[in-house]
PDB file of N, CA and C in Angstrom:
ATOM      1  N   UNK A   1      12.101  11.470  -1.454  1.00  0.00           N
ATOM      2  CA  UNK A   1      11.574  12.794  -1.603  1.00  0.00           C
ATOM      3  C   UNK A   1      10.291  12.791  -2.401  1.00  0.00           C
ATOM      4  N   UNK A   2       9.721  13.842  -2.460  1.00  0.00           N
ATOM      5  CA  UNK A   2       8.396  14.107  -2.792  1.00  0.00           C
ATOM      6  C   UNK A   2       8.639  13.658  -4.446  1.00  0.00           C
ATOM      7  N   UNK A   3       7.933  13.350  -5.590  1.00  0.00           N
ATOM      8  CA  UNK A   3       8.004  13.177  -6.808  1.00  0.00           C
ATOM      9  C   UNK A   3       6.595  13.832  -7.384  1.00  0.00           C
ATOM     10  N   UNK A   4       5.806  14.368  -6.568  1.00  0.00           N
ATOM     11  CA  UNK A   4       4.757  15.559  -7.052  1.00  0.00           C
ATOM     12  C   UNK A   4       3.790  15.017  -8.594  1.00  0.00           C
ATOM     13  N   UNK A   5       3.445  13.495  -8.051  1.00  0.00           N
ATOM     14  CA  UNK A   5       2.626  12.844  -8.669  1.00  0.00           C
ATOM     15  C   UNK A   5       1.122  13.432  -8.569  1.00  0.00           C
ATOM     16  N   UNK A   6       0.366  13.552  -9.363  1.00  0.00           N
ATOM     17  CA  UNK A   6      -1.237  13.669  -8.902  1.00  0.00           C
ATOM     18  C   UNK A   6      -1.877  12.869  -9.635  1.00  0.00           C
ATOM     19  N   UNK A   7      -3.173  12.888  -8.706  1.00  0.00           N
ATOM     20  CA  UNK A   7      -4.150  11.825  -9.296  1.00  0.00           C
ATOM     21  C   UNK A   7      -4.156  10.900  -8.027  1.00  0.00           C
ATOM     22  N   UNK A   8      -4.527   9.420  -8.835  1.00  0.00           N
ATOM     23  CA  UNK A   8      -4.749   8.258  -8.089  1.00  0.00           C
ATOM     24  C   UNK A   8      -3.645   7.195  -9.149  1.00  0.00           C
ATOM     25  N   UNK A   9      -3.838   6.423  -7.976  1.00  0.00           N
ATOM     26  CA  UNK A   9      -2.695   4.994  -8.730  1.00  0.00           C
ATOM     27  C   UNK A   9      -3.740   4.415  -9.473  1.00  0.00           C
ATOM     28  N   UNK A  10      -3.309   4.098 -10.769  1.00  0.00           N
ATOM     29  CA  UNK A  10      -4.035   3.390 -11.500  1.00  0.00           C
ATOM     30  C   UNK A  10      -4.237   2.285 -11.309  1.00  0.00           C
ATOM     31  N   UNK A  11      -5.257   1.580 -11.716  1.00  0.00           N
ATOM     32  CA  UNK A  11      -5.642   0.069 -11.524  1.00  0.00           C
ATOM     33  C   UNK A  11      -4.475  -0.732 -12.043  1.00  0.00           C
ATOM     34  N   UNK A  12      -3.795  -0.721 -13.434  1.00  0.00           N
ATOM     35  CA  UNK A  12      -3.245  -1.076 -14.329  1.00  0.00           C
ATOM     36  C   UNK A  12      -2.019  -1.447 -13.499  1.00  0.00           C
ATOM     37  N   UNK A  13      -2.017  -0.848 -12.431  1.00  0.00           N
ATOM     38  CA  UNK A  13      -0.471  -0.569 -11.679  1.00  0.00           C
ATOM     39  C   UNK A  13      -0.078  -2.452 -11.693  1.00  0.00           C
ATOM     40  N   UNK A  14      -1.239  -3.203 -11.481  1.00  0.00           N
ATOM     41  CA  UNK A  14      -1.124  -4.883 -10.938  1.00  0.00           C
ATOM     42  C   UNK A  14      -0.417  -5.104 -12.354  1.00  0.00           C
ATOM     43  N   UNK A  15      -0.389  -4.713 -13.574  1.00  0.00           N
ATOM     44  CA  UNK A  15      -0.086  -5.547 -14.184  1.00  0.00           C
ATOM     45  C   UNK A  15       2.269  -5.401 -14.289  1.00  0.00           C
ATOM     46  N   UNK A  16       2.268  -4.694 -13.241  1.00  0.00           N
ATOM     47  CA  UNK A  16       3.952  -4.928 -13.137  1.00  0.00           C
ATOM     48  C   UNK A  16       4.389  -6.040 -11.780  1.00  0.00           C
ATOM     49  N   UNK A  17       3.839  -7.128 -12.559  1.00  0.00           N
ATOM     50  CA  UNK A  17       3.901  -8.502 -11.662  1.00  0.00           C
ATOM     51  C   UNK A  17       5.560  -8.818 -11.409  1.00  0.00           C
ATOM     52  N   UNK A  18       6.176  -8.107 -12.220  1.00  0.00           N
ATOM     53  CA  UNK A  18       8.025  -8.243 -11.629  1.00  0.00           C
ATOM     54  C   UNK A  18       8.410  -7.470 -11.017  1.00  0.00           C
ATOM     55  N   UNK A  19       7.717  -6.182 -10.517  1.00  0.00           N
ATOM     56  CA  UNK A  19       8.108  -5.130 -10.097  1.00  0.00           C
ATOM     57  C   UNK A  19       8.440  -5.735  -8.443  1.00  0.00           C
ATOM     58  N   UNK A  20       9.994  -5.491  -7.944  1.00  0.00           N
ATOM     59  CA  UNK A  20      10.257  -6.295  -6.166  1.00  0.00           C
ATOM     60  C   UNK A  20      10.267  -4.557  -5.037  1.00  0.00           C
ATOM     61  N   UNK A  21       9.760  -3.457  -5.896  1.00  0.00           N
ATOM     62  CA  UNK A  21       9.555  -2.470  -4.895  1.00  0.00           C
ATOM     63  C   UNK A  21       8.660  -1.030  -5.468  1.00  0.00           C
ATOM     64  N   UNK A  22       8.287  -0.632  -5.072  1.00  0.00           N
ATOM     65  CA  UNK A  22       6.567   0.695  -5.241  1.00  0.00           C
ATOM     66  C   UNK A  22       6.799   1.352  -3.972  1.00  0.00           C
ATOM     67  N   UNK A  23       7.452   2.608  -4.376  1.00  0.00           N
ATOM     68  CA  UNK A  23       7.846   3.813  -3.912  1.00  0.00           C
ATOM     69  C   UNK A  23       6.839   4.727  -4.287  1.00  0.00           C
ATOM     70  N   UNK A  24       5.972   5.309  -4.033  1.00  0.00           N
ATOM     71  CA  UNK A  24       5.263   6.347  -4.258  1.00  0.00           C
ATOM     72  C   UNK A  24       4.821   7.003  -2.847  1.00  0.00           C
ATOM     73  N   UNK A  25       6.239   7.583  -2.323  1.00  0.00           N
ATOM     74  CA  UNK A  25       5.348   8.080  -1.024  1.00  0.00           C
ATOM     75  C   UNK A  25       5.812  10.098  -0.724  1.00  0.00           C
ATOM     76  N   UNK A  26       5.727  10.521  -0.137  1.00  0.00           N
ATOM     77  CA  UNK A  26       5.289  12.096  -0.010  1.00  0.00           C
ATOM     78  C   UNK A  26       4.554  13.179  -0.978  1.00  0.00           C
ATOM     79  N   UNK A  27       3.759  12.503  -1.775  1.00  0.00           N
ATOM     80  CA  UNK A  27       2.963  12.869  -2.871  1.00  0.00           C
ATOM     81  C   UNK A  27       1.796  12.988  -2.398  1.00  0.00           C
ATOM     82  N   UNK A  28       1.397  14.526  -1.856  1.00  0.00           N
ATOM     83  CA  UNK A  28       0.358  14.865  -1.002  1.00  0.00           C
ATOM     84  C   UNK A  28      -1.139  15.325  -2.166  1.00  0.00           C
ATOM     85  N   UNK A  29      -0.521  15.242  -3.649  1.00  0.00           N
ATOM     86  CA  UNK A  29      -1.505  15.355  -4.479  1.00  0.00           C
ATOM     87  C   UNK A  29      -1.928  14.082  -5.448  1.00  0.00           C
ATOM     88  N   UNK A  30      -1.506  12.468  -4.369  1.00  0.00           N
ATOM     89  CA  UNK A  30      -1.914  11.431  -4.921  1.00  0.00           C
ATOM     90  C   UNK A  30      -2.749  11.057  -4.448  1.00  0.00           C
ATOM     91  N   UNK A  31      -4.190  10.822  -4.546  1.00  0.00           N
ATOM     92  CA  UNK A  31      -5.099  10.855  -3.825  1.00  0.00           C
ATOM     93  C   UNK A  31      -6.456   9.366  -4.271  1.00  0.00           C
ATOM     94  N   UNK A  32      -7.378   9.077  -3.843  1.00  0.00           N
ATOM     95  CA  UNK A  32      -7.815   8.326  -4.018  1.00  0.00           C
ATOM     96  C   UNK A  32      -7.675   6.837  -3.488  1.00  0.00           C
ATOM     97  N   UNK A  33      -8.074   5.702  -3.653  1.00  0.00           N
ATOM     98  CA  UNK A  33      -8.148   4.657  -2.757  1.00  0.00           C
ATOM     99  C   UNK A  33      -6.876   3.770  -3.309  1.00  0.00           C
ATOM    100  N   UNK A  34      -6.412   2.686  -2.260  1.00  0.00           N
ATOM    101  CA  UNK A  34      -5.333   1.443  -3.213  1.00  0.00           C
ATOM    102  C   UNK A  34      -6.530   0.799  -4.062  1.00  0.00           C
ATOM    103  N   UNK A  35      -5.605   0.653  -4.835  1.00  0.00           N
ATOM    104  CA  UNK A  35      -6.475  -0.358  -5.895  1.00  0.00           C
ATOM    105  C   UNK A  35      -6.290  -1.787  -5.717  1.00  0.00           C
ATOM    106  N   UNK A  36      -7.113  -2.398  -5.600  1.00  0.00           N
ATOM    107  CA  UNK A  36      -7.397  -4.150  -5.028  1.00  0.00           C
ATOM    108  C   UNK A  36      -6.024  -4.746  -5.981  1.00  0.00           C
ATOM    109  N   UNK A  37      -6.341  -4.325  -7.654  1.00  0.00           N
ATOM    110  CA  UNK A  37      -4.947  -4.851  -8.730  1.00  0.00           C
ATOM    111  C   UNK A  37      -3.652  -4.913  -7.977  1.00  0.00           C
ATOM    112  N   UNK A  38      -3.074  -4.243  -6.371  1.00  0.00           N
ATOM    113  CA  UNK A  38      -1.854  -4.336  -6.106  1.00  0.00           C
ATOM    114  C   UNK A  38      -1.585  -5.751  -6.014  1.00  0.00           C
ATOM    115  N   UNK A  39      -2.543  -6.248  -5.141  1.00  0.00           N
ATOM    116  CA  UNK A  39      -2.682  -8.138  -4.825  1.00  0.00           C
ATOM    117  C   UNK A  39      -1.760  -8.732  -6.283  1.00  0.00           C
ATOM    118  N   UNK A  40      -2.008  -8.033  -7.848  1.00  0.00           N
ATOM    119  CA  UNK A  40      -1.429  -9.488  -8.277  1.00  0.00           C
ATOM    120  C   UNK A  40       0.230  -9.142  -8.303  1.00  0.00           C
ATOM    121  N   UNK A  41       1.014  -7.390  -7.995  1.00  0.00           N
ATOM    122  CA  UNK A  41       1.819  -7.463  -8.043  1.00  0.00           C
ATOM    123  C   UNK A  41       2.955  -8.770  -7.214  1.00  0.00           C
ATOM    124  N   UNK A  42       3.172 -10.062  -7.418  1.00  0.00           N
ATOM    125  CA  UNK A  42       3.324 -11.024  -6.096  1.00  0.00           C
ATOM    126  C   UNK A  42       4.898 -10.755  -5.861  1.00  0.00           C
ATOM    127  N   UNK A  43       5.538 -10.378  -6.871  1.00  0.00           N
ATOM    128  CA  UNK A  43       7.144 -10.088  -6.179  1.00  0.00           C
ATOM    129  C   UNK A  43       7.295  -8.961  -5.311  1.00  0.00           C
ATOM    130  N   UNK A  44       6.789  -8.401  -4.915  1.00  0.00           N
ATOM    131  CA  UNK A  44       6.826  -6.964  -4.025  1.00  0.00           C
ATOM    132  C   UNK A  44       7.244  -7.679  -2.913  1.00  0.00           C
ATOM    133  N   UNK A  45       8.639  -6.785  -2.405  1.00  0.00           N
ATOM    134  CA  UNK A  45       8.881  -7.206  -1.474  1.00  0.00           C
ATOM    135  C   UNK A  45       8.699  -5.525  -0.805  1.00  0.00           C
ATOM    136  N   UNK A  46       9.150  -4.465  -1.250  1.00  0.00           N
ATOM    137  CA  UNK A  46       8.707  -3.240  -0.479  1.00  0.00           C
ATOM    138  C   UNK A  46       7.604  -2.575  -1.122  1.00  0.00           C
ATOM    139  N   UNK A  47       6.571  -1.712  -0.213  1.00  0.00           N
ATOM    140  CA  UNK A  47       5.373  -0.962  -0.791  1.00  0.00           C
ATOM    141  C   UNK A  47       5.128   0.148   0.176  1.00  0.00           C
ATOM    142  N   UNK A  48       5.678   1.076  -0.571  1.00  0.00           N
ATOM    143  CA  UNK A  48       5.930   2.591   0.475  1.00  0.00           C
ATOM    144  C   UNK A  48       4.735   3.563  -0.341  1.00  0.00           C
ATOM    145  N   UNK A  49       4.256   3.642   0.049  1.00  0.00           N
ATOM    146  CA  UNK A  49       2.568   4.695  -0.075  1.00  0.00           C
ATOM    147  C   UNK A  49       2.770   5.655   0.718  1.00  0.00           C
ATOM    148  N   UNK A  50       3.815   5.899   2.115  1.00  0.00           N
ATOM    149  CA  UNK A  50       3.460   6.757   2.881  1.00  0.00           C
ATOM    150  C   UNK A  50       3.554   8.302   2.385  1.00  0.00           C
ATOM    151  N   UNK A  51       2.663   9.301   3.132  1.00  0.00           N
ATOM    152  CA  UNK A  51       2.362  10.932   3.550  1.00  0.00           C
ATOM    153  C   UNK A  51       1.824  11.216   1.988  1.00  0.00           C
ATOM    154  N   UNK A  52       0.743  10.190   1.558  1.00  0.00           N
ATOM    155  CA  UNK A  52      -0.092  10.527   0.551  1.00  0.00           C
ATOM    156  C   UNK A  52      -1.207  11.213   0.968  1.00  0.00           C
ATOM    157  N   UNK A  53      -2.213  11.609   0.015  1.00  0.00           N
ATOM    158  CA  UNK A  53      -3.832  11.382   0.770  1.00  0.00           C
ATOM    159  C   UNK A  53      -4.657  10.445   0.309  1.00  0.00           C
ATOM    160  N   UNK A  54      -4.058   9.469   0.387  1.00  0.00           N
ATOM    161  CA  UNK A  54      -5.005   7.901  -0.026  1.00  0.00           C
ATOM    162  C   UNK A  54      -6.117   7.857   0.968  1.00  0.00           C
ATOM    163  N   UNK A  55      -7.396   7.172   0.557  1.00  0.00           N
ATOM    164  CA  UNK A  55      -8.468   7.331   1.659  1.00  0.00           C
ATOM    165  C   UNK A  55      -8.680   5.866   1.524  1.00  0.00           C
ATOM    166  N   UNK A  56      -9.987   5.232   1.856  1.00  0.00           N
ATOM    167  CA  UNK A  56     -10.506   4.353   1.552  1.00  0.00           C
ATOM    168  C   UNK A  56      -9.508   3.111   2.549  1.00  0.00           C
ATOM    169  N   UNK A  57      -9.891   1.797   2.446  1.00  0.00           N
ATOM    170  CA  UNK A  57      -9.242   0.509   2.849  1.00  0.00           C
ATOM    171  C   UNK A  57      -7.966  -0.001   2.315  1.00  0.00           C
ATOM    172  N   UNK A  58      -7.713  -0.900   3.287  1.00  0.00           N
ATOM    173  CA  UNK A  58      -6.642  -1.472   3.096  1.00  0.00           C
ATOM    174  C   UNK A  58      -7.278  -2.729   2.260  1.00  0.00           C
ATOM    175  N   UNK A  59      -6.619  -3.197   0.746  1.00  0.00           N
ATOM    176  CA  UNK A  59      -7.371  -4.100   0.026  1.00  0.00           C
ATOM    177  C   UNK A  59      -7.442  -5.316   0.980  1.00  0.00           C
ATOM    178  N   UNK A  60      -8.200  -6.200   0.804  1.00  0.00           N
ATOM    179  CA  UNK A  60      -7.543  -7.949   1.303  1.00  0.00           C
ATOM    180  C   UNK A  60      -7.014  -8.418   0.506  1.00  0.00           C
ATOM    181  N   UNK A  61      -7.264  -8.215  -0.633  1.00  0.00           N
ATOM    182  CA  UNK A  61      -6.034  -8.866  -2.158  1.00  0.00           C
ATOM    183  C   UNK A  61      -4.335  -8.425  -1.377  1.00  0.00           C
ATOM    184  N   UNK A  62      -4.145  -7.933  -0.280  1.00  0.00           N
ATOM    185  CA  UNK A  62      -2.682  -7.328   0.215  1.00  0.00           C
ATOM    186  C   UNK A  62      -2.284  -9.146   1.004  1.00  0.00           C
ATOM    187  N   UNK A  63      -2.977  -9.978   0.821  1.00  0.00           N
ATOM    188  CA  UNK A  63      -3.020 -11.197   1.140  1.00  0.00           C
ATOM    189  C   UNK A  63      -1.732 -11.772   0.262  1.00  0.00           C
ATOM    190  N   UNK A  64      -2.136 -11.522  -1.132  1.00  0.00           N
ATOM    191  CA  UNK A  64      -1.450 -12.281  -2.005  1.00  0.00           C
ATOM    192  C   UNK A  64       0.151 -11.755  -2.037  1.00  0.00           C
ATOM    193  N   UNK A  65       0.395 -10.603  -1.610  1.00  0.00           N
ATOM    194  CA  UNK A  65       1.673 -10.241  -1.348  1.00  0.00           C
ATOM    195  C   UNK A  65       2.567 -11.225  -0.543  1.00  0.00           C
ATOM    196  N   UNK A  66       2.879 -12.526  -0.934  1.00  0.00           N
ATOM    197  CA  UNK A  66       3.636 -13.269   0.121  1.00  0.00           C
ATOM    198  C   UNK A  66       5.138 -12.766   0.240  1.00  0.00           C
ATOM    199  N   UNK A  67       5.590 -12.299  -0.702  1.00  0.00           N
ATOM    200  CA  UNK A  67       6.991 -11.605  -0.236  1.00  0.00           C
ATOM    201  C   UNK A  67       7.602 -10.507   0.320  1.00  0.00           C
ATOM    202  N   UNK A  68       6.281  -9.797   0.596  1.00  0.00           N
ATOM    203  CA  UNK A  68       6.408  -8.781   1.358  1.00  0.00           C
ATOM    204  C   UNK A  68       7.106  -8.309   2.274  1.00  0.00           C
ATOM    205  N   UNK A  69       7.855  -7.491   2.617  1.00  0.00           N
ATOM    206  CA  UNK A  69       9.055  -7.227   3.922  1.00  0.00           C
ATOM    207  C   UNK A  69       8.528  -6.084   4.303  1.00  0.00           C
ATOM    208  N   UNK A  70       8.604  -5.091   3.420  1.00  0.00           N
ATOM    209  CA  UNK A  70       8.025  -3.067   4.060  1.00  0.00           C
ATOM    210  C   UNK A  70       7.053  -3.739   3.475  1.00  0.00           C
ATOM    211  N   UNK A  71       6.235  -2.746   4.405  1.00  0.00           N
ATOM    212  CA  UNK A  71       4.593  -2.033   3.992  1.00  0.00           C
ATOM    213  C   UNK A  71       4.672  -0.928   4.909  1.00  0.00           C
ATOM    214  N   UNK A  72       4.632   0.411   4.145  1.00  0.00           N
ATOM    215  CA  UNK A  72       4.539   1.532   4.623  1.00  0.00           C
ATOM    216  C   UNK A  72       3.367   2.349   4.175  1.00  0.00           C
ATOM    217  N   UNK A  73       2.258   2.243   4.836  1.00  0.00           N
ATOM    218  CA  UNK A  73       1.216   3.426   4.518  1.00  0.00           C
ATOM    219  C   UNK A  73       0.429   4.307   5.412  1.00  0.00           C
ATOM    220  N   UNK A  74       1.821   4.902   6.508  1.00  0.00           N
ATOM    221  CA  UNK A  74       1.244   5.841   7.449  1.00  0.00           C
ATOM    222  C   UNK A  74       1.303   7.257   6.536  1.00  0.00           C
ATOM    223  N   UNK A  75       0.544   7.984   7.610  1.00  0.00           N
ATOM    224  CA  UNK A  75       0.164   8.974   7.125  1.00  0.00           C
ATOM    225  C   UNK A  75      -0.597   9.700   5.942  1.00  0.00           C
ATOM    226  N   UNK A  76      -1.466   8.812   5.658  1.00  0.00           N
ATOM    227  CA  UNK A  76      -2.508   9.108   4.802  1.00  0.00           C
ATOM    228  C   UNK A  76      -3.756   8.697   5.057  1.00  0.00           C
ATOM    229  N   UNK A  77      -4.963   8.869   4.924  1.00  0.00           N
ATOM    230  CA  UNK A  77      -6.537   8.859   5.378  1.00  0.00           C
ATOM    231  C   UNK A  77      -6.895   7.607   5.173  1.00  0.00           C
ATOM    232  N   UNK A  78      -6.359   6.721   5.084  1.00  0.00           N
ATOM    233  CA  UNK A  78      -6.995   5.316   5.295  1.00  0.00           C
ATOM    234  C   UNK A  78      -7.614   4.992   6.514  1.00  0.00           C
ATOM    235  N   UNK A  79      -9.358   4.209   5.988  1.00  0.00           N
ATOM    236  CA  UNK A  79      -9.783   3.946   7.313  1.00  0.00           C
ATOM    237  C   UNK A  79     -10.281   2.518   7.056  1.00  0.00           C
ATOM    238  N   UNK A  80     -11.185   2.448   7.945  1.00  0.00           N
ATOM    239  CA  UNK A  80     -11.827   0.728   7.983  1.00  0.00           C
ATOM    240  C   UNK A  80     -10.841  -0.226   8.613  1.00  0.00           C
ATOM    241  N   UNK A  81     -10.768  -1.487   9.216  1.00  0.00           N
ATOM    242  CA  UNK A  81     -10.263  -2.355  10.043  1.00  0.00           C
ATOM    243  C   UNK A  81      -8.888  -2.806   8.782  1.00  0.00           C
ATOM    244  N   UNK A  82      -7.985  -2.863   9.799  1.00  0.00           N
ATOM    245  CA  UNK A  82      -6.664  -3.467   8.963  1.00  0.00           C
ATOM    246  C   UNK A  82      -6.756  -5.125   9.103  1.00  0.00           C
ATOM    247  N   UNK A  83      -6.932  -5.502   7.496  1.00  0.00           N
ATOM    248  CA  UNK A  83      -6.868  -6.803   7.205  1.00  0.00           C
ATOM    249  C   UNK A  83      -6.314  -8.050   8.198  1.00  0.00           C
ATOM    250  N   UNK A  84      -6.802  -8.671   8.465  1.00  0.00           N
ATOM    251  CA  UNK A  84      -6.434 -10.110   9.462  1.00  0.00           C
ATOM    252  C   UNK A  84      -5.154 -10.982   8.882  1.00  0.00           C
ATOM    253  N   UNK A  85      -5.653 -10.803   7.520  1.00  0.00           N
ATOM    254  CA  UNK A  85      -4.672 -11.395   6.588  1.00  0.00           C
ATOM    255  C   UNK A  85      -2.655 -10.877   6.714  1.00  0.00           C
ATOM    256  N   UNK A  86      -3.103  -9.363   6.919  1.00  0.00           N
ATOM    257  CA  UNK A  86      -1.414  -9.269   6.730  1.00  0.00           C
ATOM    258  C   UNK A  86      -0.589 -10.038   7.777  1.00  0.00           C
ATOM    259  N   UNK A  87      -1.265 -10.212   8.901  1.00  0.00           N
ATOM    260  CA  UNK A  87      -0.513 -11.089   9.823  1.00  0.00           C
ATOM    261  C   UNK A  87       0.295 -12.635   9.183  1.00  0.00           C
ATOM    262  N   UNK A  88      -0.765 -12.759   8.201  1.00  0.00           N
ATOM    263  CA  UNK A  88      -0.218 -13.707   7.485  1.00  0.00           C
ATOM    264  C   UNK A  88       1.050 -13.982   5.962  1.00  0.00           C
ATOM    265  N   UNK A  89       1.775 -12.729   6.484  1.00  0.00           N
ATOM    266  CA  UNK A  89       3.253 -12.252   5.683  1.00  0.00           C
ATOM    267  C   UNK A  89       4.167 -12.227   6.078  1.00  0.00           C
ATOM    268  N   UNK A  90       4.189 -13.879   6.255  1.00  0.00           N
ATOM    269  CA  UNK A  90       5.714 -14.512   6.805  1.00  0.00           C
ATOM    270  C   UNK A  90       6.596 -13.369   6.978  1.00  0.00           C
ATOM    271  N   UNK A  91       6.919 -12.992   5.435  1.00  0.00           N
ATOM    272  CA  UNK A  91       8.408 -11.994   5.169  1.00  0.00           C
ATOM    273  C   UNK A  91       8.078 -10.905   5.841  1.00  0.00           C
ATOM    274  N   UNK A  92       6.713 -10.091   6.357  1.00  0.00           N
ATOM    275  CA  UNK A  92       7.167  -9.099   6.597  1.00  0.00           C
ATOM    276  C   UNK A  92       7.722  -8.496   8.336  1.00  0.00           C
ATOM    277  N   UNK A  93       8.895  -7.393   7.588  1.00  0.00           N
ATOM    278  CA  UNK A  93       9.818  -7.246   8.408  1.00  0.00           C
ATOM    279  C   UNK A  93       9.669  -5.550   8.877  1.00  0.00           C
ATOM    280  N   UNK A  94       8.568  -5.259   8.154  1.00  0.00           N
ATOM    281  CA  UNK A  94       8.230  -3.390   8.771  1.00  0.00           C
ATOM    282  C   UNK A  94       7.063  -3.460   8.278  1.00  0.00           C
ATOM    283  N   UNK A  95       6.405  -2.386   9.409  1.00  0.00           N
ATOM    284  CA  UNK A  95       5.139  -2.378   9.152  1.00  0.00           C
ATOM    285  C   UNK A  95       4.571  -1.066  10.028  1.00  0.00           C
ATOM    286  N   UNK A  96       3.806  -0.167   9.001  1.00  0.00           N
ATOM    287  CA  UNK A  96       3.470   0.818   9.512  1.00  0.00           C
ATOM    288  C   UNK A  96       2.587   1.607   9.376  1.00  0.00           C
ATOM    289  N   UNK A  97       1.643   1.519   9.999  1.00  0.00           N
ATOM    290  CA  UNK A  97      -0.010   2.163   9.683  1.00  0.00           C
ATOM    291  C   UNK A  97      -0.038   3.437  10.275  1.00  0.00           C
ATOM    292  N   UNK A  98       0.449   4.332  11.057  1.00  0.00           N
ATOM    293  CA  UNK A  98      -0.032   5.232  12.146  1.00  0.00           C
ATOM    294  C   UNK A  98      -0.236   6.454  11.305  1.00  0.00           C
ATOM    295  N   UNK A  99      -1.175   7.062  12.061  1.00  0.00           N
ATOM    296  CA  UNK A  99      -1.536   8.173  11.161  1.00  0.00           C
ATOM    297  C   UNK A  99      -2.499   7.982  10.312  1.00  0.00           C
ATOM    298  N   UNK A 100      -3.397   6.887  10.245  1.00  0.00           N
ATOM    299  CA  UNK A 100      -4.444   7.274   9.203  1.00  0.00           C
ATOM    300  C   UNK A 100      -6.172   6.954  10.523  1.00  0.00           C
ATOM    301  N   UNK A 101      -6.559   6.423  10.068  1.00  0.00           N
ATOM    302  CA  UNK A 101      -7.920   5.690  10.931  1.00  0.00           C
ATOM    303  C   UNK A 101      -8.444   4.524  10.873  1.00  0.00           C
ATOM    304  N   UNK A 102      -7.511   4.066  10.951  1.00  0.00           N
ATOM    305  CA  UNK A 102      -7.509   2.207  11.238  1.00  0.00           C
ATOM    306  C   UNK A 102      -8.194   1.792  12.113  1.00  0.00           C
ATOM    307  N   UNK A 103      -8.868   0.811  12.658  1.00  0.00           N
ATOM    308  CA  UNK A 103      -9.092   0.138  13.908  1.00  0.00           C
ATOM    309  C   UNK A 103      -8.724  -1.383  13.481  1.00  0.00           C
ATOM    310  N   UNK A 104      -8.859  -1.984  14.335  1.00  0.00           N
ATOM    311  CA  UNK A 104      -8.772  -3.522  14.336  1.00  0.00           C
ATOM    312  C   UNK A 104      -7.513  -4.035  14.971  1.00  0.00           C
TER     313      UNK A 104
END
């Protein structure tokens, strides 16, 4: 459910390098770009962003996520080409962009 966060995710967010899941999704007053700092979270195995209004790219630091399983960040204004790299996340097991303005 919604948790009626505002603002943007802070940079600082990278430094919860044990954190294995990042739920922040139907928070239509969280706004602003991912921050590249997600890359050093490396235990993430889920990352649910979705029905924000995040804009901006998908980082390539989303590389360093090797344990990755979800990645959920439909429905929010992300644009620019989706990274080459995530293909390269063995673990992941969902994956879901639709709804923003991706190409690639």
């Amino acid at each position: 459910g919604s948790n009626r966060l505002q603002n943007t995710i802070p940079s600082e967010i990278g430094q919860l390098v044990r954190l294995d899941t990042l739920a922040l999704s139907e928070n239509s007053d969280v706004t602003g770009t991912l921050p590249t700092e997600l890359g050093r979270m490396i235990q993430l195995e889920s990352l649910d962003l979705r029905s924000n209004g995040l804009s901006g790219t998908i980082p390539e630091t989303i590389r360093s996520l090797v344990n990755l399983e979800l990645l959920h960040l439909q429905h929010n204004n992300l644009s620019g080409t989706i990274p080459e790299t995530i293909g390269s996340l063995m673990n992941l097991e969902s994956l879901s962009l639709s709804y923003n303005r991706l190409s690639g």
